[in-house]
N, C-alpha and C. Protein backbone atom coordinates (compact mmCIF):
# COMPACT_ATOMS: atom_id res chain seq x y z
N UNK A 1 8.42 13.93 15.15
CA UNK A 1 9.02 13.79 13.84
C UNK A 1 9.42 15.18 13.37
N UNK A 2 10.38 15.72 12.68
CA UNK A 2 11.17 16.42 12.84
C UNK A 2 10.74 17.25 11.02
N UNK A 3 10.93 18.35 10.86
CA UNK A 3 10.44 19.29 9.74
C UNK A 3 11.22 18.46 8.28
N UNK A 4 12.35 18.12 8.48
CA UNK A 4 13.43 17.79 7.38
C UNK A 4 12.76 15.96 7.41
N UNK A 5 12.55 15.56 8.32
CA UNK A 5 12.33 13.80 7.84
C UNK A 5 11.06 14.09 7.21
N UNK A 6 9.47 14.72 7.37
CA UNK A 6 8.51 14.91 7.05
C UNK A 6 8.73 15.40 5.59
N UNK A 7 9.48 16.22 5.38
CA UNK A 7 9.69 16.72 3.92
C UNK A 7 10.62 16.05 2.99
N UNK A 8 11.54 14.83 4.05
CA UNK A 8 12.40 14.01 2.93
C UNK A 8 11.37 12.75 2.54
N UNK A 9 10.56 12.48 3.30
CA UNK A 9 9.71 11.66 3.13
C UNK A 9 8.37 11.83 2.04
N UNK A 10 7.86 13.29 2.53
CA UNK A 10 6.88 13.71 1.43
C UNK A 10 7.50 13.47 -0.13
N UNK A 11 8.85 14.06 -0.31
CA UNK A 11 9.45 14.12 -1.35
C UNK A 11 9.68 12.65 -1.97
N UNK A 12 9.79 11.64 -1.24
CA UNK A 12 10.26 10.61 -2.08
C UNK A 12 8.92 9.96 -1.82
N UNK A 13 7.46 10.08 -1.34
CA UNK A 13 5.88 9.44 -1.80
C UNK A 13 6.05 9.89 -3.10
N UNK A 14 5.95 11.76 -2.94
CA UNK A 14 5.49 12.50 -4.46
C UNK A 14 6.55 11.93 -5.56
N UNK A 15 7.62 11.40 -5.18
CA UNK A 15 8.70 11.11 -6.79
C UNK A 15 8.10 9.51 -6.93
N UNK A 16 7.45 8.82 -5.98
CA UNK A 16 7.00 7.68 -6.37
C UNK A 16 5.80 7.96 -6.87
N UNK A 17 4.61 8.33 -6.14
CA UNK A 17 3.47 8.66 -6.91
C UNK A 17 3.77 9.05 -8.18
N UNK A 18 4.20 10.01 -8.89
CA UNK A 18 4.61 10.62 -10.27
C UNK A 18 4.72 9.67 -10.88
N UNK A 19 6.22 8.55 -10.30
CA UNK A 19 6.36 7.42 -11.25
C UNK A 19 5.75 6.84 -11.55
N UNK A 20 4.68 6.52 -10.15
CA UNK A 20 3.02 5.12 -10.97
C UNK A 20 2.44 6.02 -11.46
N UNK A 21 2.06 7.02 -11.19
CA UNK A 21 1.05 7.94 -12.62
C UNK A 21 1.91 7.40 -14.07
N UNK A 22 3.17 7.82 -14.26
CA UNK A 22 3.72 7.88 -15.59
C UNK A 22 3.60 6.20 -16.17
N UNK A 23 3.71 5.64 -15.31
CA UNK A 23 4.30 4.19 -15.80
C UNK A 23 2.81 3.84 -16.17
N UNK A 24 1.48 3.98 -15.06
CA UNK A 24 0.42 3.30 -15.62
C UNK A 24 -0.03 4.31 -17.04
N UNK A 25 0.42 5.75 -16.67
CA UNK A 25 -0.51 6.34 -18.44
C UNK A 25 0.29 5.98 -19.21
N UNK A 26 1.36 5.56 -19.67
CA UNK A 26 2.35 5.10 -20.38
C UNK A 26 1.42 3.69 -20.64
N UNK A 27 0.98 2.42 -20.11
CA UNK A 27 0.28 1.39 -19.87
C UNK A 27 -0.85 1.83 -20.46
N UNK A 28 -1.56 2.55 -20.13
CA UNK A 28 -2.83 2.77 -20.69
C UNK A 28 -2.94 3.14 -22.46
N UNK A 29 -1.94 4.09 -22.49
CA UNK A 29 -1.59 4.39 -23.57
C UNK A 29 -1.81 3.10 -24.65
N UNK A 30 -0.65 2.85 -24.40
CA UNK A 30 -0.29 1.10 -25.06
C UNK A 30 -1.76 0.49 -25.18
N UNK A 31 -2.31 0.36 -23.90
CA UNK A 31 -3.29 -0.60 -24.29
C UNK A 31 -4.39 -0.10 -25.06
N UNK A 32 -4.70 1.40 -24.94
CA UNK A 32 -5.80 2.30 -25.75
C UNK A 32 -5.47 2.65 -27.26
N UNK A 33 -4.13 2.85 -27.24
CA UNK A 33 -4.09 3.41 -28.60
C UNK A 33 -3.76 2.55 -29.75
N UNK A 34 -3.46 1.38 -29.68
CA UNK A 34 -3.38 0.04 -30.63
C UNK A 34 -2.17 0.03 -31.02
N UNK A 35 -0.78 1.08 -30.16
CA UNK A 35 0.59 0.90 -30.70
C UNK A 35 1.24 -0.23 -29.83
N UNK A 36 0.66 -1.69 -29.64
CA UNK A 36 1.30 -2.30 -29.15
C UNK A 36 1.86 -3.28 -29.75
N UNK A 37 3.62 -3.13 -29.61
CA UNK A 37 4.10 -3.92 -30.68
C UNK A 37 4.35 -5.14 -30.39
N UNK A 38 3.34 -5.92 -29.29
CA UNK A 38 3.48 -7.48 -29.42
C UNK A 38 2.26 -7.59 -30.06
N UNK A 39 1.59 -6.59 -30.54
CA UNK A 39 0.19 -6.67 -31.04
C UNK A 39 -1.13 -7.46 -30.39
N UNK A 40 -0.93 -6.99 -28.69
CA UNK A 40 -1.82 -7.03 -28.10
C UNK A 40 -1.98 -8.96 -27.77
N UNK A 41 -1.26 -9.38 -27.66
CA UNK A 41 -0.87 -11.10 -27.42
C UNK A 41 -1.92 -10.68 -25.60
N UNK A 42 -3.17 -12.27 -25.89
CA UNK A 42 -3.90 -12.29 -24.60
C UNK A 42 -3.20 -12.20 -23.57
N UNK A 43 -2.04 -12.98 -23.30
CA UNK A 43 -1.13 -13.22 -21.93
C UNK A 43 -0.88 -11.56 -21.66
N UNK A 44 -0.32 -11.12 -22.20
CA UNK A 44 0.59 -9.84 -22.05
C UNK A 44 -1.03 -8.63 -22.13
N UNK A 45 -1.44 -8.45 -22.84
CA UNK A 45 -2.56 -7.51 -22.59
C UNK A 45 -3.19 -7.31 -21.16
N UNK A 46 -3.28 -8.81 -20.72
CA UNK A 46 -4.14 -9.49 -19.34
C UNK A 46 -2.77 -9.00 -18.60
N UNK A 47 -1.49 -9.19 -18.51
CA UNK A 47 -0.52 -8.82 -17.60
C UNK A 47 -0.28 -7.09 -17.43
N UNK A 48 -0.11 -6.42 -18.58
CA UNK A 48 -1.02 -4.99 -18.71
C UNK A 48 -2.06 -4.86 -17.38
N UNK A 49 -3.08 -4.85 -18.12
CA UNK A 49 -3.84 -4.88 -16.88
C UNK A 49 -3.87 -4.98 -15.61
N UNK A 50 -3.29 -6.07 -15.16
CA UNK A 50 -3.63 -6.75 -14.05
C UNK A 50 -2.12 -5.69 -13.48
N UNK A 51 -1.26 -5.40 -14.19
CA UNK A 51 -0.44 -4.47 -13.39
C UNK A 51 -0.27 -3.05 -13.51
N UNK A 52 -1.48 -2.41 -13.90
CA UNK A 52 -1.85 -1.30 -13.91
C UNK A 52 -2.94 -1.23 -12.47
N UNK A 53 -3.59 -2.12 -12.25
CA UNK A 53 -4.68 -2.50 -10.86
C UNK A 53 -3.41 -2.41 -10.04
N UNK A 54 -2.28 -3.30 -10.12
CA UNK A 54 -1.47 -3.18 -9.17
C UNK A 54 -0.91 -1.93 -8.70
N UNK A 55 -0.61 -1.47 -9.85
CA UNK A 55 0.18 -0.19 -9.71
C UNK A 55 -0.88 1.08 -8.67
N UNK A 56 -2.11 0.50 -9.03
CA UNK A 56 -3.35 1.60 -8.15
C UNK A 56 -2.81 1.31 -6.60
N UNK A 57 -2.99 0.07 -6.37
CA UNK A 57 -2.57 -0.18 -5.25
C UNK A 57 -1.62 0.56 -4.45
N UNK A 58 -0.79 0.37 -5.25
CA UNK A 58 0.63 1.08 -4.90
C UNK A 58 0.21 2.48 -4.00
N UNK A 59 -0.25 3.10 -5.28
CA UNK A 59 -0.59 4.84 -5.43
C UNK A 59 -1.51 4.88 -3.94
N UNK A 60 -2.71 3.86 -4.04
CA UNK A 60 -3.52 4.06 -2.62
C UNK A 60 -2.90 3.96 -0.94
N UNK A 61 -1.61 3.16 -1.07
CA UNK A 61 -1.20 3.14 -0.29
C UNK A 61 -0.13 4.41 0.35
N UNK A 62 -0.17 5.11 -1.28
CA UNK A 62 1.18 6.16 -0.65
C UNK A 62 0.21 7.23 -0.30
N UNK A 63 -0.84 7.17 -0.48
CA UNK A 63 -1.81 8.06 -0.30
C UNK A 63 -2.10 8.28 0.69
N UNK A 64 -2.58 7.19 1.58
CA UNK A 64 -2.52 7.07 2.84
C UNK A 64 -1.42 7.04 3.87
N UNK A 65 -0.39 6.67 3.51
CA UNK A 65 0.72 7.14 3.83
C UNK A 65 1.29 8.51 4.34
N UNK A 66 0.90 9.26 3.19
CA UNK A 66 0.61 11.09 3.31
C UNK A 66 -0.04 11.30 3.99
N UNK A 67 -1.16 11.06 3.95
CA UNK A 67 -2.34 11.40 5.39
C UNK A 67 -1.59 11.05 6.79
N UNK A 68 -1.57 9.91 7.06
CA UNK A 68 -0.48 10.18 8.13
C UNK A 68 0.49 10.36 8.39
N UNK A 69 1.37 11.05 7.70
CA UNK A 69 2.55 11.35 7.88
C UNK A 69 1.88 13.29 8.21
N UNK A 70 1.38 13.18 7.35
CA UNK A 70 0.04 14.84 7.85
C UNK A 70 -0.41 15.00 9.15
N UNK A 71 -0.61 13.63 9.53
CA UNK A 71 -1.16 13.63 11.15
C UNK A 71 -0.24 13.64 12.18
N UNK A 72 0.92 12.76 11.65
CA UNK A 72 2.17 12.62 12.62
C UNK A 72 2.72 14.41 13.01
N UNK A 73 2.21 14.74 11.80
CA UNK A 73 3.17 16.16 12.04
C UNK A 73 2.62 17.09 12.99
N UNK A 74 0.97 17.16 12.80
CA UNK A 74 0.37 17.71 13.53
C UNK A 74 0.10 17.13 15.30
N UNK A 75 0.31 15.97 15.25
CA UNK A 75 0.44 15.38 16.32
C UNK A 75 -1.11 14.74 16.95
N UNK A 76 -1.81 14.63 15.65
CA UNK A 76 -3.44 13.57 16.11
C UNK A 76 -2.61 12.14 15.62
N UNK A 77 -1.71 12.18 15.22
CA UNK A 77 -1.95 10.28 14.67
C UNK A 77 -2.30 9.65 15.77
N UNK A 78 -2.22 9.89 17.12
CA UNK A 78 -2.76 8.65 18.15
C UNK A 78 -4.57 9.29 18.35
N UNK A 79 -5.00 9.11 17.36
CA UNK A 79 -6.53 9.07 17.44
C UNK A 79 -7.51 8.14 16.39
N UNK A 80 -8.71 8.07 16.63
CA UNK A 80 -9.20 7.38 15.60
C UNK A 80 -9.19 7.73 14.33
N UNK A 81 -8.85 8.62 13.96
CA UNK A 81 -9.06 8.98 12.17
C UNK A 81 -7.86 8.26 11.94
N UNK A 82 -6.89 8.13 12.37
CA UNK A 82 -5.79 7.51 11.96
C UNK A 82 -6.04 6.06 11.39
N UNK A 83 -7.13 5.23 12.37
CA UNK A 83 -6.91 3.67 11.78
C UNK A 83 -7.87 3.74 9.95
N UNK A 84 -8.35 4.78 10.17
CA UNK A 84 -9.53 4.44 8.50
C UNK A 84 -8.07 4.36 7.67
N UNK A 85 -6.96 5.17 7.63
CA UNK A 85 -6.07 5.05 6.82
C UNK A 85 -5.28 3.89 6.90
N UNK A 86 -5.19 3.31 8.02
CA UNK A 86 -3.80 2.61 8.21
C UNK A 86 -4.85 1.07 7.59
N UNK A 87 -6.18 0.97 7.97
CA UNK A 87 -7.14 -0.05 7.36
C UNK A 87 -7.08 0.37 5.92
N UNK A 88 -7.33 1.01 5.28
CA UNK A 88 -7.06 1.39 3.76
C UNK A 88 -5.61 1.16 3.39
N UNK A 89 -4.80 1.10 3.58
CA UNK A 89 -3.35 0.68 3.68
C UNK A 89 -3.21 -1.30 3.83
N UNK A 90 -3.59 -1.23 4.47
CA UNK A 90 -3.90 -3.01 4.82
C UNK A 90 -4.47 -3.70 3.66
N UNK A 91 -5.78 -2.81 3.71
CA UNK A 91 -6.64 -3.44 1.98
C UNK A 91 -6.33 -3.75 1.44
N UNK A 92 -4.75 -2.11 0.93
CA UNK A 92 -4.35 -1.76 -0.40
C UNK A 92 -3.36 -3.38 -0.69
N UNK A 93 -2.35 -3.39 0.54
CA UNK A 93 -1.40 -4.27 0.38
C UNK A 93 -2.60 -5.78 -0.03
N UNK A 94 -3.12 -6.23 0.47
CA UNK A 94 -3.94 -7.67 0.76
C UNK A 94 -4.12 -7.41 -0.91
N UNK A 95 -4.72 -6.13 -0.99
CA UNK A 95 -5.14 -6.19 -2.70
C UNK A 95 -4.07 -6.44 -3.64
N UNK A 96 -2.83 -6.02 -3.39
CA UNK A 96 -1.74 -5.75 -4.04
C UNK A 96 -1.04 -7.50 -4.29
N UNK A 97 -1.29 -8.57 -3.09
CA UNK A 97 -0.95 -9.71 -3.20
C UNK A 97 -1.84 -10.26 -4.05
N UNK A 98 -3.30 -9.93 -3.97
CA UNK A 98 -3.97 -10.49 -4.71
C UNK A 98 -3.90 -10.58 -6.35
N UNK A 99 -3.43 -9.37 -6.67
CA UNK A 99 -2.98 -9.28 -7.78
C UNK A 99 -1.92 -9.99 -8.31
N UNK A 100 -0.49 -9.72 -7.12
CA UNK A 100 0.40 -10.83 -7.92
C UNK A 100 0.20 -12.30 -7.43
N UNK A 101 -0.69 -12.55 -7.17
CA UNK A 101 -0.97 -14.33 -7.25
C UNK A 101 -2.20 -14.43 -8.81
N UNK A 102 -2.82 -13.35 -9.34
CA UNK A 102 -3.07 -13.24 -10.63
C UNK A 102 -2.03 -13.30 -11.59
N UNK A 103 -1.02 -12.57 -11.12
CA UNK A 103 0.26 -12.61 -12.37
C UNK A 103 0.68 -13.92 -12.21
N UNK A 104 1.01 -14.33 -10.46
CA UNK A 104 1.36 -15.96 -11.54
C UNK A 104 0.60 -16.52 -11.84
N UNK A 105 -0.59 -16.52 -11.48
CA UNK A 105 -1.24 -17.44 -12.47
C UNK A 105 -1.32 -17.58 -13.66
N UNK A 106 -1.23 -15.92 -14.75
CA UNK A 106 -1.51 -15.25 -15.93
C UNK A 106 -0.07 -16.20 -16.47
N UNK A 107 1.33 -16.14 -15.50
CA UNK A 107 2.39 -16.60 -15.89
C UNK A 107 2.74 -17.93 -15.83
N UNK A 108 2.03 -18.75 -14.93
CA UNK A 108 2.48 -20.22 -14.65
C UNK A 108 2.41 -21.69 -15.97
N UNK A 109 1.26 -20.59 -16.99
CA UNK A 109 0.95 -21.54 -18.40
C UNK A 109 2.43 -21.73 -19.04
N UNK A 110 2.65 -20.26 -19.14
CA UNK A 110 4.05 -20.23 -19.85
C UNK A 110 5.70 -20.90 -18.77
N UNK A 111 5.38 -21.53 -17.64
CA UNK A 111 6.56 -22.11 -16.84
C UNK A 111 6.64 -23.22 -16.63
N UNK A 112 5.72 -24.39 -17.42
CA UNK A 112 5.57 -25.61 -17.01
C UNK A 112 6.95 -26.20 -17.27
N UNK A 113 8.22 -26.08 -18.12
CA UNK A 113 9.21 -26.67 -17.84
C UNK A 113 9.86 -26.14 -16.87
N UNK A 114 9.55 -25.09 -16.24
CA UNK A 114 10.48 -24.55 -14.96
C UNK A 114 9.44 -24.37 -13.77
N UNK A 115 8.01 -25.48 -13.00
CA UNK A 115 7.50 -24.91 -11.79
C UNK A 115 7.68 -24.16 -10.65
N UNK A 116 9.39 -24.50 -10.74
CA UNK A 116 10.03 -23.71 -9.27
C UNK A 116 9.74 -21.92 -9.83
N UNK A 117 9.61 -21.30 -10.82
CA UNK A 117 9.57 -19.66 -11.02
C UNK A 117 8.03 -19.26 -10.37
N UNK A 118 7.28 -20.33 -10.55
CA UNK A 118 5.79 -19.90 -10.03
C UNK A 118 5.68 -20.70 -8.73
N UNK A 119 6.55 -21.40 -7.94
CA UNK A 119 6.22 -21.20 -6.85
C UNK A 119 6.97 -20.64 -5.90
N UNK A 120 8.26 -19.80 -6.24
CA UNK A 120 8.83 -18.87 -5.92
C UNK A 120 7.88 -17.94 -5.94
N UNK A 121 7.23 -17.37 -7.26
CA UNK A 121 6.13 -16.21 -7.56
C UNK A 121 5.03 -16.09 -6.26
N UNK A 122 4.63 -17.41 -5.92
CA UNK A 122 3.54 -17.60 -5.37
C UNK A 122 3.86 -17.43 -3.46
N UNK A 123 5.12 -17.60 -3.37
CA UNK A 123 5.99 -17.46 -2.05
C UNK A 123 5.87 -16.23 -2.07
N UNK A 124 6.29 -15.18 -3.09
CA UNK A 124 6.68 -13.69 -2.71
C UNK A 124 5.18 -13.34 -2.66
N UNK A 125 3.95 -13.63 -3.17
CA UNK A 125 2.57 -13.16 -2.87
C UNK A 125 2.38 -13.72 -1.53
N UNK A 126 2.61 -15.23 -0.76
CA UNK A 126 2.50 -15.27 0.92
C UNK A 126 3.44 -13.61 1.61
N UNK A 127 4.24 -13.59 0.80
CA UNK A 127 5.28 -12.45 1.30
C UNK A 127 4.57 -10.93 1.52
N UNK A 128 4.04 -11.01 0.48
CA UNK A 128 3.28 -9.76 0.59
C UNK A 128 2.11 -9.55 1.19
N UNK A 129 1.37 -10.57 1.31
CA UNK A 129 0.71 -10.94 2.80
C UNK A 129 0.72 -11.10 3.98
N UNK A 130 2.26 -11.03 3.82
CA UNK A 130 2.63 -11.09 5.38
C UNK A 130 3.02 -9.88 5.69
N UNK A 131 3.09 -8.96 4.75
CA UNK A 131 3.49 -7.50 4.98
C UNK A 131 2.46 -6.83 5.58
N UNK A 132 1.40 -7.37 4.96
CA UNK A 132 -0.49 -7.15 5.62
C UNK A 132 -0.38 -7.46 6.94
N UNK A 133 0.07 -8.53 7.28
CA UNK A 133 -0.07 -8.92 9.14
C UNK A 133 1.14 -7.99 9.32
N UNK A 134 2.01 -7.35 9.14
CA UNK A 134 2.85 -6.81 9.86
C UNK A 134 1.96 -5.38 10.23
N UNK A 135 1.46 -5.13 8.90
CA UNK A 135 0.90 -3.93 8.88
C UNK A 135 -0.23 -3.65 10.31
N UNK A 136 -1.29 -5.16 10.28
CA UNK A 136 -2.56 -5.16 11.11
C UNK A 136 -1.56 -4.82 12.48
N UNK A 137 -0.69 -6.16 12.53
CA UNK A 137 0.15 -5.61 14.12
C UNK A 137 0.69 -4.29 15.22
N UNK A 138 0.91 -3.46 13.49
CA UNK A 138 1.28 -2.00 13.73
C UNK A 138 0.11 -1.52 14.13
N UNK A 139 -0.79 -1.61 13.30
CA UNK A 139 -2.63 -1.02 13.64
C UNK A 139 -2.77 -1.33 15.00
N UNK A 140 -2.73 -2.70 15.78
CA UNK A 140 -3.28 -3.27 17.38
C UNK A 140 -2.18 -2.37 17.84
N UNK A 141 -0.81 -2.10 17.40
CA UNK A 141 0.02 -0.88 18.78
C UNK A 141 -0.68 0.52 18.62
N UNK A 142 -1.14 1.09 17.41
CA UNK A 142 -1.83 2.11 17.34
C UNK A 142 -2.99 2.55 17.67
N UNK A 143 -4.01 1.61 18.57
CA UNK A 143 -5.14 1.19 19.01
C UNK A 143 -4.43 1.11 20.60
N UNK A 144 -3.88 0.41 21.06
CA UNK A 144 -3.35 0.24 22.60
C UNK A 144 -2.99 1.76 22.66
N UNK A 145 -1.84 2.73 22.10
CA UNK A 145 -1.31 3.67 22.01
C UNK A 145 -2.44 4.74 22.51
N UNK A 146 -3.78 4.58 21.32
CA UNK A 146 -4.93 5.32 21.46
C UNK A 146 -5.65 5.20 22.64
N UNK A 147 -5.52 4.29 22.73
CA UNK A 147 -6.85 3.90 24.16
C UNK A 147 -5.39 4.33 25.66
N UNK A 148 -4.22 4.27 25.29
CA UNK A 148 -3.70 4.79 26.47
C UNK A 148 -3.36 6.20 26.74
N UNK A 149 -3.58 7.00 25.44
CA UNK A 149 -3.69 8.67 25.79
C UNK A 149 -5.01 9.20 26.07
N UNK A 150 -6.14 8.15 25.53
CA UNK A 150 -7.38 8.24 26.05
C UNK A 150 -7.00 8.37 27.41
N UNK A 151 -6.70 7.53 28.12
CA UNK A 151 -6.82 6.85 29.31
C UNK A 151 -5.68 7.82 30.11
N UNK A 152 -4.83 8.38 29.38
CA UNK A 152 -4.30 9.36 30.38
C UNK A 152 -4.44 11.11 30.05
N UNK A 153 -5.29 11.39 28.52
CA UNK A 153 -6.36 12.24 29.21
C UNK A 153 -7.69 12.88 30.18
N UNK A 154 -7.98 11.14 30.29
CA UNK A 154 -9.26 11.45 31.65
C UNK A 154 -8.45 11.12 32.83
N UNK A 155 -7.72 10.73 33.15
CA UNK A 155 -6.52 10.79 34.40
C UNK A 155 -6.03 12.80 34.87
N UNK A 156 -5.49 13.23 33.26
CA UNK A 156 -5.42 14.47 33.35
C UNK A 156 -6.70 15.31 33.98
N UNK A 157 -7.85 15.31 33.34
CA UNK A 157 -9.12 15.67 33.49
C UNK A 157 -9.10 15.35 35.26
N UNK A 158 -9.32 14.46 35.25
CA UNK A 158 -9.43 14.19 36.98
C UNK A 158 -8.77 15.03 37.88
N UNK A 159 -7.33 14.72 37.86
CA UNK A 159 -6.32 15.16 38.02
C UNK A 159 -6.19 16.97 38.76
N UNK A 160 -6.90 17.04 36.98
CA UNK A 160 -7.44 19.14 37.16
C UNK A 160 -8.45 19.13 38.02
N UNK A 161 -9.51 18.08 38.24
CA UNK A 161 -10.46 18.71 38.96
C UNK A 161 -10.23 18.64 40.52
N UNK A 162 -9.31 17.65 40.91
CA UNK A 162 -9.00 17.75 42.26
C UNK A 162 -8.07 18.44 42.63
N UNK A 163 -7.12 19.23 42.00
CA UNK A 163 -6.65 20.49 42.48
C UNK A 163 -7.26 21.60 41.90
């Protein structure tokens, strides 16, 4: 991976990270300081919330993201420290669906003349679960990957000792 993709990439985690910092203290704000001008209505307070958790998600995942994109550069990502992240990444997403199958739920009271919006809602949370199995899939090539530079460093090792 190449000096300019590593740094176009760092650059657009850090302009996303920034944005979920701003958007959730902006959120927090609202919900701490009592300037909320729906005046704090249960549905919407609870949707607050529940997408400020989301928004963590987000942030944990770009987090880990950085870490290996740190490793790619240095050239360990085919080792084990790599999967604790790419498993923290998996979590994050699984967590991240979990949440929006909370929003529709938080939302489905208010859609009973329209069911099709919440089970569209509830499709894009299978969706984002399935981003999780894409993710685990990537993890089993990064595990084969590992166990085959394993496997052709003790080849090397050998290799040296018989000449």
């Amino acid at each position: 991976m190449g000096k300019l993709t590593v740094r176009a990439l760092r650059a657009v985690l850090a302009v996303v990270f920034t944005g979920t910092v701003f958007v959730q203290a902006l959120m927090m704000w609202v919900l701490v300081s009592g300037n909320d001008p729906e005046d704090g209505s249960l549905p919407l307070t609870a949707l607050r919330v529940v997408t400020i958790l989301g928004i963590g998600t987000v942030q944990v995942a770009l987090v880990c993201v950085w870490r290996l994109v740190s490793m790619v550069r240095r050239g360990t990502v085919f080792s084990h420290a790599a999967f604790r992240y790419v498993d923290v990444i998996i979590g994050a997403i699984v967590a991240a669906a979990l949440v929006w199958f909370t929003v529709t739920g938080l939302n489905a009271p208010g859609q009973r003349d329209d069911p099709g919006v919440t089970l569209i809602m509830g499709g894009i949370g299978v969706a984002i679960l399935g981003i999780a199995l894409i993710v685990l899939v990537l993890r089993m090539l990064l595990a084969q990957a590992v166990a085959r530079d394993v496997e052709a460093t003790q080849m090397q090792a050998e290799l040296d000792e018989v000449i």
